[in-house]
Each structure stands twice: as structure tokens, then as C-alpha cells.
C-alpha atoms as a PDB file:
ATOM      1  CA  UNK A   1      -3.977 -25.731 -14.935  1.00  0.00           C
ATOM      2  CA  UNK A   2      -4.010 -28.568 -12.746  1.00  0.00           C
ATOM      3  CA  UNK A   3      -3.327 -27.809  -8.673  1.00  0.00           C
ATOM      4  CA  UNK A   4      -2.413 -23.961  -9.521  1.00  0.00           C
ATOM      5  CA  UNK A   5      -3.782 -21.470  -7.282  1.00  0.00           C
ATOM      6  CA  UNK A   6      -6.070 -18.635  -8.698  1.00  0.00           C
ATOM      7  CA  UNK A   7      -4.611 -15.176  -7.696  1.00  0.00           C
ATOM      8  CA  UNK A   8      -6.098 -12.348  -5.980  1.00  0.00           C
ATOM      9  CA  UNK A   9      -5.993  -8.414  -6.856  1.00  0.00           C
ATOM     10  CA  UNK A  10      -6.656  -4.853  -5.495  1.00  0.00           C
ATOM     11  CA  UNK A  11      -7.658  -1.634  -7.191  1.00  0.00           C
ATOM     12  CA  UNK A  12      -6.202   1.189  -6.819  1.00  0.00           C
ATOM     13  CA  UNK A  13      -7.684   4.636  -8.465  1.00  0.00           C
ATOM     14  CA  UNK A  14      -4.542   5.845  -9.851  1.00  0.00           C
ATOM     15  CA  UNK A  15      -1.524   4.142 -10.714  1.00  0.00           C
ATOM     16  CA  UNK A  16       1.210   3.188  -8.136  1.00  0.00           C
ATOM     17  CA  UNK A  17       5.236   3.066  -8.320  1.00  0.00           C
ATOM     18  CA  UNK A  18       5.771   1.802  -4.483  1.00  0.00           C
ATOM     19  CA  UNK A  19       4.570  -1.143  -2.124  1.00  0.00           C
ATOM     20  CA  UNK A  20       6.135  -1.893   1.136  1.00  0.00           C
ATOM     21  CA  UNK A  21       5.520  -4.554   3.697  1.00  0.00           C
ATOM     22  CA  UNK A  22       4.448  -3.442   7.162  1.00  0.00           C
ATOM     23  CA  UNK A  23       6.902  -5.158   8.764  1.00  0.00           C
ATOM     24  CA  UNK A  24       5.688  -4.387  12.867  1.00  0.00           C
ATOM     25  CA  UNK A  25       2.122  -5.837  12.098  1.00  0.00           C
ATOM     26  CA  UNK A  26       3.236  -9.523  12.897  1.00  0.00           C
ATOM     27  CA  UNK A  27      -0.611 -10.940  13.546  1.00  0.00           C
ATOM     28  CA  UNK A  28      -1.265 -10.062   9.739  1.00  0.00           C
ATOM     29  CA  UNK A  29       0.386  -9.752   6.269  1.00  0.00           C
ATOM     30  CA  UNK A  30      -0.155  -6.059   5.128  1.00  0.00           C
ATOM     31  CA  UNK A  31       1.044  -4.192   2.881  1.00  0.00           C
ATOM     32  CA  UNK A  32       1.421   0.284   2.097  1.00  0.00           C
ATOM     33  CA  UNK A  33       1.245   1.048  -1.262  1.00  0.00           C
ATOM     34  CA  UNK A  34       1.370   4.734  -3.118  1.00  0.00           C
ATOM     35  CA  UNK A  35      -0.446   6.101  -6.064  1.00  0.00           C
ATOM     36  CA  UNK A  36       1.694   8.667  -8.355  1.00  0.00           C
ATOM     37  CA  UNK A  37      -0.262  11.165  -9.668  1.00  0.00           C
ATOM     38  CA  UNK A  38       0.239  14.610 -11.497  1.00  0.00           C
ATOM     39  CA  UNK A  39      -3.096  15.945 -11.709  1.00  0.00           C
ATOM     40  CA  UNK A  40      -4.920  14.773  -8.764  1.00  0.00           C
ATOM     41  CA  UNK A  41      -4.788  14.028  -4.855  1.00  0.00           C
ATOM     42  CA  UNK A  42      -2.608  11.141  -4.365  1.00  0.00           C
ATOM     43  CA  UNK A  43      -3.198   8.132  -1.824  1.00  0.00           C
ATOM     44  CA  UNK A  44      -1.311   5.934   1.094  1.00  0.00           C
ATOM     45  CA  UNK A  45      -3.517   2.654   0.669  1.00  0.00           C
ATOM     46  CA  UNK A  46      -2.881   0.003   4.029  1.00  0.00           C
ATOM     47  CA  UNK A  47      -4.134  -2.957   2.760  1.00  0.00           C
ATOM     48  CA  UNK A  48      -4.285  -6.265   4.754  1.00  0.00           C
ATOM     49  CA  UNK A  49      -4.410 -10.047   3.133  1.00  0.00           C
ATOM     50  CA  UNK A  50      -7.502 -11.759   4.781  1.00  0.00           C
ATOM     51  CA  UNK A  51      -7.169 -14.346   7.281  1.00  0.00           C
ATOM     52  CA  UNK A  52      -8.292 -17.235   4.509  1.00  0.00           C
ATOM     53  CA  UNK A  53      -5.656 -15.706   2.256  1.00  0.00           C
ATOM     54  CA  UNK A  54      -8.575 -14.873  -0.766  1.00  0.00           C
ATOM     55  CA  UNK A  55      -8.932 -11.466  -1.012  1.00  0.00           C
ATOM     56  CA  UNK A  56      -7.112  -7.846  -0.364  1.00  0.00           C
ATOM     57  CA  UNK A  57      -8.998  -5.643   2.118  1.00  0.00           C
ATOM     58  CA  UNK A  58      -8.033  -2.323   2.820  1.00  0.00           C
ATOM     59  CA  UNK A  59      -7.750  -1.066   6.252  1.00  0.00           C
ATOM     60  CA  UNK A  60      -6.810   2.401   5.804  1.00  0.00           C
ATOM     61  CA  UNK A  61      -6.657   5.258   2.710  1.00  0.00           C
ATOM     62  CA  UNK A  62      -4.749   8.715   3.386  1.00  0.00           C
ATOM     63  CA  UNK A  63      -4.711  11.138   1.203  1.00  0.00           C
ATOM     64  CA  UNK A  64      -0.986  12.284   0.201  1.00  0.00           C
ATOM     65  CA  UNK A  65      -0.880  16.181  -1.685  1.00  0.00           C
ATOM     66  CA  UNK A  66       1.863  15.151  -4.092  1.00  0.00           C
ATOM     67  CA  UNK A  67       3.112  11.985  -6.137  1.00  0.00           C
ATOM     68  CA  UNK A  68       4.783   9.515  -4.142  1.00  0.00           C
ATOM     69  CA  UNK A  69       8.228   8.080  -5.002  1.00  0.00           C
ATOM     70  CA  UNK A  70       8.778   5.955  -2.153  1.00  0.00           C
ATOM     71  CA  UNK A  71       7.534   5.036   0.903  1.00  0.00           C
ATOM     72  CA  UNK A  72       8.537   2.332   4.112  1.00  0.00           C
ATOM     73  CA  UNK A  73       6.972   1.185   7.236  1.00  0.00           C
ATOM     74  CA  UNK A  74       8.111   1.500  10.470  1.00  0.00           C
ATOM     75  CA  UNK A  75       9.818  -1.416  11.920  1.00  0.00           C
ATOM     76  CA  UNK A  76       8.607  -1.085  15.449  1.00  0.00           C
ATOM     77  CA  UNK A  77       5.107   0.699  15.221  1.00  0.00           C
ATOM     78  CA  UNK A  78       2.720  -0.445  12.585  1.00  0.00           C
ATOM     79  CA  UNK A  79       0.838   2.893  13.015  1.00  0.00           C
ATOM     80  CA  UNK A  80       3.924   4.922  11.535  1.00  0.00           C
ATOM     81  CA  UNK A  81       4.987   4.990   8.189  1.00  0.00           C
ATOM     82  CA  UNK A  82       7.321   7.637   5.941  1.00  0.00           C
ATOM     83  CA  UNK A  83       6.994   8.659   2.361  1.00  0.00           C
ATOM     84  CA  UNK A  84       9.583  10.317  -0.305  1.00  0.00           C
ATOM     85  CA  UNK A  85       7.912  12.345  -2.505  1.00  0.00           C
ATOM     86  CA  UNK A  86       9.022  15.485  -4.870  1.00  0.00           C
ATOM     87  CA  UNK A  87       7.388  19.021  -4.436  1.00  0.00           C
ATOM     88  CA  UNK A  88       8.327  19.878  -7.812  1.00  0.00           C
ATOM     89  CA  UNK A  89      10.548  23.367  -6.235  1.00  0.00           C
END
């Protein structure tokens, strides 16, 4: 393909239903995603496009005890962010 663009890609260790801009970081173009799993210790993933715009590179990893369903970024504080997630009660 003539003038396309090759695209870039992250891993993630489990699979993930949720991604959310981080809409207060305005220097950068990052990104919160979620993993949803059953079985093991899920994951908040903060992951930041590089200033060249090639590659993912992930700036923070919490661990999250159950399966996340959704999640958002604060508007204001790019150090805060919410998840909605089902304890299974």
C-alpha cells in the first residue's frame, strides 16, 4: 500500500472490554484501559502514545480485584480515574 501508515499495538495480559481517553493530560495523548478477567487479578493499564507517535508505552499498571466493566478519567486531574465493576453479590 502506497503512502499508508503502518499501525502500532499494545499488549495487554488478559483481555479488555474498556478504553478511555485521559482527557486532563493535555501535553500527551493517553489512554486507561481495563482487563476483564474471571479467574485472575485484573489490571488499570495508563498507557501514553510516544512523542514520535510510533509506539504505546505504558506509564502506569494497577492492579484492580475484580473484572472491570467500565472505567473514565477525570476531566480535571489526570491522576484520578473511576472504574464500574461487578462484585458478583
Amino acid at each position: 500500500m502506497q503512502g499508508g501508515s503502518s499501525g502500532i499495538g499494545y499488549g495487554l495480559k488478559y483481555q479488555a472490554r474498556c478504553i478511555s481517553d485521559v482527557k486532563a493530560d493535555t501535553d500527551h495523548t493517553s489512554f486507561i484501559t481495563g482487563t476483564l478477567s474471571l479467574k485472575e487479578e485484573n489490571e488499570v493499564h495508563l498507557i501514553r502514545v510516544s512523542s514520535g507517535g510510533t509506539e504505546l508505552i505504558c506509564e502506569g499498571l494497577f492492579s484492580h480485584p475484580n473484572e472491570i466493566w467500565d472505567l473514565a478519567s477525570c476531566p480535571f486531574d489526570q491522576r484520578i480515574f473511576s472504574t464500574v465493576y461487578s462484585s458478583g453479590i
